[in-house]
C-alpha atoms as a PDB file:
ATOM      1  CA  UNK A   1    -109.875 -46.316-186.891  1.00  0.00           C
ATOM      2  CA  UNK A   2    -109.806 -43.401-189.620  1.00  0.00           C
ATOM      3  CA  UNK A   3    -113.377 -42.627-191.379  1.00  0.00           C
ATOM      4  CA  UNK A   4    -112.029 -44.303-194.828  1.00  0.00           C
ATOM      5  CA  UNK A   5    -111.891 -48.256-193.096  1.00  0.00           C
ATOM      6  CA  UNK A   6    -115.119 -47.333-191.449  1.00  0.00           C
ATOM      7  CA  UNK A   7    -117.049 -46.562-194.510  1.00  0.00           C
ATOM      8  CA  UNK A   8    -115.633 -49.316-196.154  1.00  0.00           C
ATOM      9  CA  UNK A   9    -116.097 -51.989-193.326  1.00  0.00           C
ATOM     10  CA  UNK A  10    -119.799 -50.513-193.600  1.00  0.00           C
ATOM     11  CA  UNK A  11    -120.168 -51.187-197.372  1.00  0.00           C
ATOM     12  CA  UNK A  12    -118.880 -54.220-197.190  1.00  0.00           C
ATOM     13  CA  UNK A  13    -121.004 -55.677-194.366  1.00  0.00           C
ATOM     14  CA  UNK A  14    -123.783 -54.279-195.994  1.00  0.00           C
ATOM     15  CA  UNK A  15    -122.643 -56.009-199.691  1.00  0.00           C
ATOM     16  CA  UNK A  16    -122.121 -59.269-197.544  1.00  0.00           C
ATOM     17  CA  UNK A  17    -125.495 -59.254-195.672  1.00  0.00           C
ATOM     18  CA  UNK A  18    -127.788 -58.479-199.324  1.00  0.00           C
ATOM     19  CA  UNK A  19    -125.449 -61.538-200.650  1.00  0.00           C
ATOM     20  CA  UNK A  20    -126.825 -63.631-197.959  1.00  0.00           C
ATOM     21  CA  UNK A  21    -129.856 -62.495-198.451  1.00  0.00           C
ATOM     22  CA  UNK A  22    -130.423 -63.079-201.955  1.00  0.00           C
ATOM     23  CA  UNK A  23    -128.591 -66.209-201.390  1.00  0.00           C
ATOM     24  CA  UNK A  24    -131.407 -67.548-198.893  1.00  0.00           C
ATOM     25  CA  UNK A  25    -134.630 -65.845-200.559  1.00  0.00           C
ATOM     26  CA  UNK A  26    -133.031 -67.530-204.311  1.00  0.00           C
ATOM     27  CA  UNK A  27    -133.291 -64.470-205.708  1.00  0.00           C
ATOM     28  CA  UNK A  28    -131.475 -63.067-208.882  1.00  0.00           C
ATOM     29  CA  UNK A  29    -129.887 -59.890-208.327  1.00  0.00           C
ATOM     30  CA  UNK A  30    -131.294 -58.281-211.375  1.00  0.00           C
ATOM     31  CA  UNK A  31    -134.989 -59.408-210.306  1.00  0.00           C
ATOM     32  CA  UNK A  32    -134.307 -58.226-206.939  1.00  0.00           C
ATOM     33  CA  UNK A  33    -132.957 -54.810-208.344  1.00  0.00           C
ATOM     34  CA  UNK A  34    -135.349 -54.044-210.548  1.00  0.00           C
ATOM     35  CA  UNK A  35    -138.148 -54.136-207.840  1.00  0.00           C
ATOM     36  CA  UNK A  36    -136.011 -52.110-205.589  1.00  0.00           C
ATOM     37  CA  UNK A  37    -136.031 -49.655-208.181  1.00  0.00           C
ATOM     38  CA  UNK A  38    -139.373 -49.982-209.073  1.00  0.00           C
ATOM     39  CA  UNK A  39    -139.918 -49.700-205.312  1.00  0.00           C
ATOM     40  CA  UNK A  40    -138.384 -46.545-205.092  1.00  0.00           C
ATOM     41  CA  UNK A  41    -139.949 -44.711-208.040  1.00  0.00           C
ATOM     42  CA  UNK A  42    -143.426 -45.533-206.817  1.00  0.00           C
ATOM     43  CA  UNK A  43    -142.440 -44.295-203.441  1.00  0.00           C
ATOM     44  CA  UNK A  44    -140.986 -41.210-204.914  1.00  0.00           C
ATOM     45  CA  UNK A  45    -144.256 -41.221-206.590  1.00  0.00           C
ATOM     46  CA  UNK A  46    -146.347 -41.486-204.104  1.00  0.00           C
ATOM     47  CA  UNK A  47    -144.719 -38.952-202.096  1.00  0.00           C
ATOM     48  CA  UNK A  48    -145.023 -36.702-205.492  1.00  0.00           C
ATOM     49  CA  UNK A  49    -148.898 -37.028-205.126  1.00  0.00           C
ATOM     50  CA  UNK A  50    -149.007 -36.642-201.352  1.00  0.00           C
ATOM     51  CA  UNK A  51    -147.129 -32.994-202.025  1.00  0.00           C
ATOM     52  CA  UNK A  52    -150.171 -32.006-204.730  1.00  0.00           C
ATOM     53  CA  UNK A  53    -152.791 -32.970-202.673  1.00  0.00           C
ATOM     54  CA  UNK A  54    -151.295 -31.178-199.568  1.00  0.00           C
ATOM     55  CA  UNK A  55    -150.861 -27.761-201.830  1.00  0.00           C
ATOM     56  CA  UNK A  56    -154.722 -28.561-203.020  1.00  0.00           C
ATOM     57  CA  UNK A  57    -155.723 -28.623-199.256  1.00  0.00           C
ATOM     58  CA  UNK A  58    -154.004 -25.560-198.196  1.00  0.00           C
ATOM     59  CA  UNK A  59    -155.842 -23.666-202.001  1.00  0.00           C
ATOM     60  CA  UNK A  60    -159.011 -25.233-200.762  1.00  0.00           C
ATOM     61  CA  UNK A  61    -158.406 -23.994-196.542  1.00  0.00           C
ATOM     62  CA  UNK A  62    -157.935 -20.661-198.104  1.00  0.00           C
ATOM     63  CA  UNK A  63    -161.172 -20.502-200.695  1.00  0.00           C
ATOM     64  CA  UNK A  64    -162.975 -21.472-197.429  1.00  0.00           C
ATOM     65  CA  UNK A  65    -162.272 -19.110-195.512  1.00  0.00           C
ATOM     66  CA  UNK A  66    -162.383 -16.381-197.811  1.00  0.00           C
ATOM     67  CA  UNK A  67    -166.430 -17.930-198.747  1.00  0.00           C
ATOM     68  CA  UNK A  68    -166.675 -17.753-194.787  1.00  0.00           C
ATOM     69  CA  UNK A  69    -165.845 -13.891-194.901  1.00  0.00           C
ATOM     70  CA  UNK A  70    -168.012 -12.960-197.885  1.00  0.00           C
ATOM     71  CA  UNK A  71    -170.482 -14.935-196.318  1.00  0.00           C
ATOM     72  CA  UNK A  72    -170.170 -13.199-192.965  1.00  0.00           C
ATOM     73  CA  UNK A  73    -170.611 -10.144-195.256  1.00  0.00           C
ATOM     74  CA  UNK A  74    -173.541 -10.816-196.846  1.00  0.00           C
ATOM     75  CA  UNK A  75    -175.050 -12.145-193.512  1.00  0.00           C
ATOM     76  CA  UNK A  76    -174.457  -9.059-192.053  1.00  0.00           C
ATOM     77  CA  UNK A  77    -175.997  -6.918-194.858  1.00  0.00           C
ATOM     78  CA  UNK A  78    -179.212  -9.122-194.825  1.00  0.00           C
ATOM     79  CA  UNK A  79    -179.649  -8.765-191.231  1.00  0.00           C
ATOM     80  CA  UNK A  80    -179.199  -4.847-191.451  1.00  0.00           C
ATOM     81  CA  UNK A  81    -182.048  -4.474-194.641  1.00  0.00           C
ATOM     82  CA  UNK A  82    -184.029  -6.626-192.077  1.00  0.00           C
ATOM     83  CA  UNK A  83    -184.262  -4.334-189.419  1.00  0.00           C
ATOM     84  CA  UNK A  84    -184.516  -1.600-191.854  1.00  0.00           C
ATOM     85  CA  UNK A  85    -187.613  -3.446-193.199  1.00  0.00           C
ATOM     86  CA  UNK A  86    -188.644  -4.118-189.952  1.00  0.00           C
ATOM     87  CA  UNK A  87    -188.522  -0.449-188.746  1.00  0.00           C
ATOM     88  CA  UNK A  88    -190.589   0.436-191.870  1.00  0.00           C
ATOM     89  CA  UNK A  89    -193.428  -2.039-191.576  1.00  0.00           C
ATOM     90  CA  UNK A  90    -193.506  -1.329-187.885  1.00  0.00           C
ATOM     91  CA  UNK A  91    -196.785   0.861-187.716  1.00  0.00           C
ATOM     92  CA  UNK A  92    -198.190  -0.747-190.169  1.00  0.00           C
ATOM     93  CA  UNK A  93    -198.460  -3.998-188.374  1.00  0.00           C
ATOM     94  CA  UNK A  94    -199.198  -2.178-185.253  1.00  0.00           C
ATOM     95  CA  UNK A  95    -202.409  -0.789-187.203  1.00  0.00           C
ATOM     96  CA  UNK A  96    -203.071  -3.679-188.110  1.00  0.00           C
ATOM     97  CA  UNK A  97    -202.936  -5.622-185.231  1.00  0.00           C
ATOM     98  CA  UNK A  98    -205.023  -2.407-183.331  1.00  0.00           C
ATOM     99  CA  UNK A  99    -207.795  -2.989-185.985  1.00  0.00           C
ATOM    100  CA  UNK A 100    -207.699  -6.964-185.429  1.00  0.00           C
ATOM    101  CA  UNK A 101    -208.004  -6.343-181.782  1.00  0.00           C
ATOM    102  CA  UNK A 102    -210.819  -3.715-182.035  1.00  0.00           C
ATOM    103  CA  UNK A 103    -212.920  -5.759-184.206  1.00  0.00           C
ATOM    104  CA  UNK A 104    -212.296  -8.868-182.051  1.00  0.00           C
ATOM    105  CA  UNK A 105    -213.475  -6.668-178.776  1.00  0.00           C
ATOM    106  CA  UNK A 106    -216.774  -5.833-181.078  1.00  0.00           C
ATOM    107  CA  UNK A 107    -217.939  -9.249-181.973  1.00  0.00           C
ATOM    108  CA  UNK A 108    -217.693 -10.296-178.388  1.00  0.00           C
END
């Protein structure tokens, strides 16, 4: 059997089975191809807006994680001026907290 009957036999069982199809639905051809076709564009649309919000994920992953550095950043900056602050205060508080004690040991 060459690849030229095969196709054909192919087409034309396919051609023979929408016949009968239509034929037992009682639909018109022309109804039934126009909502195949309208079928097909909204799928094609559909798959058009799937694609765009796919790309607007993978722009939004990539904002992320570039907040999630600069915000790793900053974190780390804050925590260093806060051990530079508390290094500074330091002495202070201890003098303070030596002075709270001492006058706590004379009113008892």
């Amino acid at each position: 059997m060459s690849v030229g009957r095969f196709v054909a036999g192919v087409g034309l069982a396919a051609g023979l089975g929408l016949a009968t199809y239509l034929t037992v639905t009682k639909q018109d051809p022309r109804t039934w191809g126009r909502k195949v076709k309208h079928s097909v564009t909204q799928t094609k649309a559909d798959l058009t807006d799937v694609k765009h919000a796919k790309d607007r994920v993978i722009s939004n992953v990539t904002k992320l994680t570039s907040a999630l550095e600069d915000g790793t950043q900053a974190l780390t900056t804050i925590q260093h001026q806060i051990e530079q602050f508390q290094f500074k205060i330091a002495p202070r508080v201890a003098a303070i907290e030596e002075t709270v004690s001492h006058l706590e040991n004379h009113q008892s």
